[in-house]
N, C-alpha and C. Protein backbone atom coordinates (compact mmCIF):
# COMPACT_ATOMS: atom_id res chain seq x y z
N UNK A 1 0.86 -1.19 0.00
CA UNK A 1 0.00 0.00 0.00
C UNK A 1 0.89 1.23 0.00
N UNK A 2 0.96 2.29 -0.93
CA UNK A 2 1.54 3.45 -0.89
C UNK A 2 0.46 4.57 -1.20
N UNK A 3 -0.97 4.56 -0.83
CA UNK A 3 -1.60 5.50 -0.90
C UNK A 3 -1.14 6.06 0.64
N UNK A 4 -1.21 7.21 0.67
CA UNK A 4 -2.03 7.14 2.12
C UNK A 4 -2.93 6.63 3.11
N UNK A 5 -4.00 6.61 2.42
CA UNK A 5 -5.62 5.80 3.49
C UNK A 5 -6.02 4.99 3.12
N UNK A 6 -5.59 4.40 1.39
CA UNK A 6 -5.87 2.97 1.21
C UNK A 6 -5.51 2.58 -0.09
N UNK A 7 -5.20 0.99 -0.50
CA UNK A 7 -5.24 0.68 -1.19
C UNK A 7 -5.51 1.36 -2.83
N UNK A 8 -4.88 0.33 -3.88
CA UNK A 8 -6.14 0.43 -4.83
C UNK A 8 -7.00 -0.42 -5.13
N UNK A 9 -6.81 -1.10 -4.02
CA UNK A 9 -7.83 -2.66 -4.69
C UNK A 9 -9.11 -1.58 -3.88
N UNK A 10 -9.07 -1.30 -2.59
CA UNK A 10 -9.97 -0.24 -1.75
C UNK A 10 -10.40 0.69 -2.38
N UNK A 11 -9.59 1.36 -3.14
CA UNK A 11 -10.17 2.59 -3.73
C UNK A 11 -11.05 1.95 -5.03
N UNK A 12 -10.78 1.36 -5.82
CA UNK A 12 -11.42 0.45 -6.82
C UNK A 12 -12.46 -0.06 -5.82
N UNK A 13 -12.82 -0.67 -5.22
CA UNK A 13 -13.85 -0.92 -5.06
C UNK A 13 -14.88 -0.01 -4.18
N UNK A 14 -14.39 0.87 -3.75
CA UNK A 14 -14.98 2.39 -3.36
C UNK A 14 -15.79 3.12 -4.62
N UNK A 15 -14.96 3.22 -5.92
CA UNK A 15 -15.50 3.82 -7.00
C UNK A 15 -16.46 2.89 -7.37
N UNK A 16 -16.26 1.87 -7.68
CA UNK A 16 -17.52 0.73 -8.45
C UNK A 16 -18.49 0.75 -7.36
N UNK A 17 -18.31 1.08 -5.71
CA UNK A 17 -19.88 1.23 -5.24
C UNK A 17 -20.26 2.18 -5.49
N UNK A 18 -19.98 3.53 -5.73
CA UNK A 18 -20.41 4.91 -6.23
C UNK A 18 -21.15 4.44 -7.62
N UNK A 19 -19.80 4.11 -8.51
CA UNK A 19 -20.32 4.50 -9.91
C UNK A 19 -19.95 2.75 -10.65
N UNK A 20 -20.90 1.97 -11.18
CA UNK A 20 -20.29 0.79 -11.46
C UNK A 20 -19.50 0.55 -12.24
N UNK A 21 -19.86 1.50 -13.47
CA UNK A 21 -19.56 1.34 -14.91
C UNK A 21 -18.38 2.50 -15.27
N UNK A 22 -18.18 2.57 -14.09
CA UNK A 22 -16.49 3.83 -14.30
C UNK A 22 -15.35 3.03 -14.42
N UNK A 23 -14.51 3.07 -15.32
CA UNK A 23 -13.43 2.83 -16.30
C UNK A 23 -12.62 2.59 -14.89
N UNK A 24 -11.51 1.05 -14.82
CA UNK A 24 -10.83 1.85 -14.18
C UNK A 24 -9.54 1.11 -14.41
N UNK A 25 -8.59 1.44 -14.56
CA UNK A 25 -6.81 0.52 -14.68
C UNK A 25 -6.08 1.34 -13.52
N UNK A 26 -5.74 0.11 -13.32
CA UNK A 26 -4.90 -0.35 -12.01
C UNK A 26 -3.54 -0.67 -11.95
N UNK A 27 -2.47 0.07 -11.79
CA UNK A 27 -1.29 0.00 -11.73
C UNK A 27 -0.63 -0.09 -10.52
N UNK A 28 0.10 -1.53 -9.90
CA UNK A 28 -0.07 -2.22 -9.12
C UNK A 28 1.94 -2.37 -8.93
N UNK A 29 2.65 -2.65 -7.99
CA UNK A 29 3.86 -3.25 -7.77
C UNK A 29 3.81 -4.69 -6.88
N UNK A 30 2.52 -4.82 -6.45
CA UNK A 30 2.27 -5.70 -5.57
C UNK A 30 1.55 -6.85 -6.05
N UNK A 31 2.46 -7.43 -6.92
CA UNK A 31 2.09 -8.96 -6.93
C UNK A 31 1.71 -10.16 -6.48
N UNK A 32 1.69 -10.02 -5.62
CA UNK A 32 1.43 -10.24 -4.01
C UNK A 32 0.16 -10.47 -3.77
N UNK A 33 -0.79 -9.24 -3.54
CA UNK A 33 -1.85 -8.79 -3.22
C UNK A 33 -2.77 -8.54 -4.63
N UNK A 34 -2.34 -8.34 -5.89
CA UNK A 34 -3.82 -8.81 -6.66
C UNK A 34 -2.92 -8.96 -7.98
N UNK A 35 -3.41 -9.59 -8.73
CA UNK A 35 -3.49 -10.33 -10.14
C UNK A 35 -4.76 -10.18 -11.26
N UNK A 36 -4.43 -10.13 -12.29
CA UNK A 36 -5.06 -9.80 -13.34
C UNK A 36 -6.40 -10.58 -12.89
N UNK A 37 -6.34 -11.51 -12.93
CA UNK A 37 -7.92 -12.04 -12.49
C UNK A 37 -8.49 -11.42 -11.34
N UNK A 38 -8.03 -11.51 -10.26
CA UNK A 38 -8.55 -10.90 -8.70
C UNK A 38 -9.02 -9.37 -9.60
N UNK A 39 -7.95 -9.01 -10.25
CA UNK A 39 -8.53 -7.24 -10.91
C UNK A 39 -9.81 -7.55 -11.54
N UNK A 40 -10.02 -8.65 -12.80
CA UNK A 40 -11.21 -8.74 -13.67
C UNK A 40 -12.38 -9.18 -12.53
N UNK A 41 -12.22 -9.87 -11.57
CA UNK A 41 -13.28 -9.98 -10.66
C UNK A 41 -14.30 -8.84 -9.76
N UNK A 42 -13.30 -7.97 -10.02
CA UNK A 42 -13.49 -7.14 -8.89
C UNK A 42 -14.11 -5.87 -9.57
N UNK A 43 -14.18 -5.99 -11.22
CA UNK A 43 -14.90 -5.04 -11.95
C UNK A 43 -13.87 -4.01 -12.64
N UNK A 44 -12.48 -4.14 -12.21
CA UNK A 44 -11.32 -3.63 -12.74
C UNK A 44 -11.18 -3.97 -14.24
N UNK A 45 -11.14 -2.41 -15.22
CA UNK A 45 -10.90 -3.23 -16.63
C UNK A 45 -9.64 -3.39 -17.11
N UNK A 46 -8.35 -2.85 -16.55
CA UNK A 46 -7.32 -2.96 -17.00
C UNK A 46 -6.21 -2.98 -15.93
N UNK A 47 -5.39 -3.67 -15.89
CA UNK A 47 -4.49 -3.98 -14.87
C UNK A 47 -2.85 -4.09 -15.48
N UNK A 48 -1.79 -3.41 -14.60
CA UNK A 48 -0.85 -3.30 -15.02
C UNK A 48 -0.37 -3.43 -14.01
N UNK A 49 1.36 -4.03 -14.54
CA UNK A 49 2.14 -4.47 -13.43
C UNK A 49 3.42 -3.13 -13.66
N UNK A 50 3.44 -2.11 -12.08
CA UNK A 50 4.54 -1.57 -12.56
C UNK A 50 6.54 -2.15 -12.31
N UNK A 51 6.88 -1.82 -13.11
CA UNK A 51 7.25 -0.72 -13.95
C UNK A 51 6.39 -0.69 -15.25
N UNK A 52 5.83 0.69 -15.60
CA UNK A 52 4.75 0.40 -16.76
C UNK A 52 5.92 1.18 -17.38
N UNK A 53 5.62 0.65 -19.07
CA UNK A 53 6.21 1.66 -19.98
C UNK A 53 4.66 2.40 -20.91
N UNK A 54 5.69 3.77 -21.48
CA UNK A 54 4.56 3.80 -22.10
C UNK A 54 3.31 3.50 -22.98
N UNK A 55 4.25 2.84 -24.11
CA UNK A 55 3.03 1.69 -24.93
C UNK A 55 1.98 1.09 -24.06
N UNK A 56 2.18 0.83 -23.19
CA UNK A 56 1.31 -0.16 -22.58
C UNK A 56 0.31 0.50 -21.91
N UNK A 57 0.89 1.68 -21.15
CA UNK A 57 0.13 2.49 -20.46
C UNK A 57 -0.86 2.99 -21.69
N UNK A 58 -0.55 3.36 -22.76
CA UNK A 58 -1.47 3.79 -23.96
C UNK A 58 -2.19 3.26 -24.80
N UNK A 59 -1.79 1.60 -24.71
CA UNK A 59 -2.65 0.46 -25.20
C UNK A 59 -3.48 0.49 -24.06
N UNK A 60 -3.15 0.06 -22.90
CA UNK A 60 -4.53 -0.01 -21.84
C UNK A 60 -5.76 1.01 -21.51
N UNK A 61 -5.28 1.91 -22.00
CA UNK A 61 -5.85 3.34 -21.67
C UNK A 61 -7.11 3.34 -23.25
N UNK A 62 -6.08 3.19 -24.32
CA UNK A 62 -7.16 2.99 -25.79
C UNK A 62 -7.82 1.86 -25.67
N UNK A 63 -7.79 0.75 -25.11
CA UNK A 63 -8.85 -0.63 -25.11
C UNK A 63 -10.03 -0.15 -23.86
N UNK A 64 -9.66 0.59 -22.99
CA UNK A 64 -10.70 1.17 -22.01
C UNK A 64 -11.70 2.29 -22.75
N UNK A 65 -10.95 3.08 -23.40
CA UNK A 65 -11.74 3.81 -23.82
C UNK A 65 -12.97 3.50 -25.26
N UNK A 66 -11.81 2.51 -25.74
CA UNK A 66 -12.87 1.94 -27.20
C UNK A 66 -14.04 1.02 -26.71
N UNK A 67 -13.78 0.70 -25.28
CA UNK A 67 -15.13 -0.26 -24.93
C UNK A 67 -16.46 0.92 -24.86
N UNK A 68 -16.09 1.99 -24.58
CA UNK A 68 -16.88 2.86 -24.09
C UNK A 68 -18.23 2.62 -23.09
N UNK A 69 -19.37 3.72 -23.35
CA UNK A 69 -20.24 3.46 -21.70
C UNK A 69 -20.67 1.88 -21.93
N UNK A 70 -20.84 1.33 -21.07
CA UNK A 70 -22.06 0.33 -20.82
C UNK A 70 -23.48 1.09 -21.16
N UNK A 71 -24.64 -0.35 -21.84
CA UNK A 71 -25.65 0.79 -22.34
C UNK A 71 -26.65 1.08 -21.21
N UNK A 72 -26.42 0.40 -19.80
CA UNK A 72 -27.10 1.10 -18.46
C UNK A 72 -25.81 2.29 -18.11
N UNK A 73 -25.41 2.82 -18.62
CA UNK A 73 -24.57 3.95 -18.19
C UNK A 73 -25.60 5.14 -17.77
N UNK A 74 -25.23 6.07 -17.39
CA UNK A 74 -25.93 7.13 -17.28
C UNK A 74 -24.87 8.45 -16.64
N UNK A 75 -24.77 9.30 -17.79
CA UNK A 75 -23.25 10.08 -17.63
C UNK A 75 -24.43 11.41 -18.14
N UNK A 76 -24.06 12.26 -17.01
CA UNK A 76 -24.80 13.97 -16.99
C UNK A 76 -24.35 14.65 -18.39
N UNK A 77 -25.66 15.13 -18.67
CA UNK A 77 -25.38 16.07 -19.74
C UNK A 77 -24.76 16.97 -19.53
């Protein structure tokens, strides 16, 4: 854990009780404590192990965004 007050597996699952269908990649050093699956379980869409380089950071970021909303989304005009 190097947030301050918590996690990101915590904060990830803080946002998906707010908002379900909010985007989220997860850049992680702790192999340890979660894995690409534990991430896809947990409603996480993209998971990275750091050291990230950039390609990757910009492939994960364009496959999040090309999925776009879910069609129960509901995003303010």
């Amino acid at each position: 854990q190097t947030m301050p007050t918590m996690s990101g597996e915590a904060l990830s699952r803080a946002l998906l009780g707010i908002r379900a269908d909010i985007p989220i990649l997860l850049c992680t050093g702790f192999s340890h404590t979660m894995t690409q699956e534990k991430a896809k379980q947990l409603g996480i869409q993209a998971f990275l192990m750091k050291p990230v380089n950039g390609l990757s950071l910009a492939l994960a970021l364009r496959d999040i965004l090309d999925e776009g909303p879910t069609p129960d989304s509901t995003f303010p005009a």
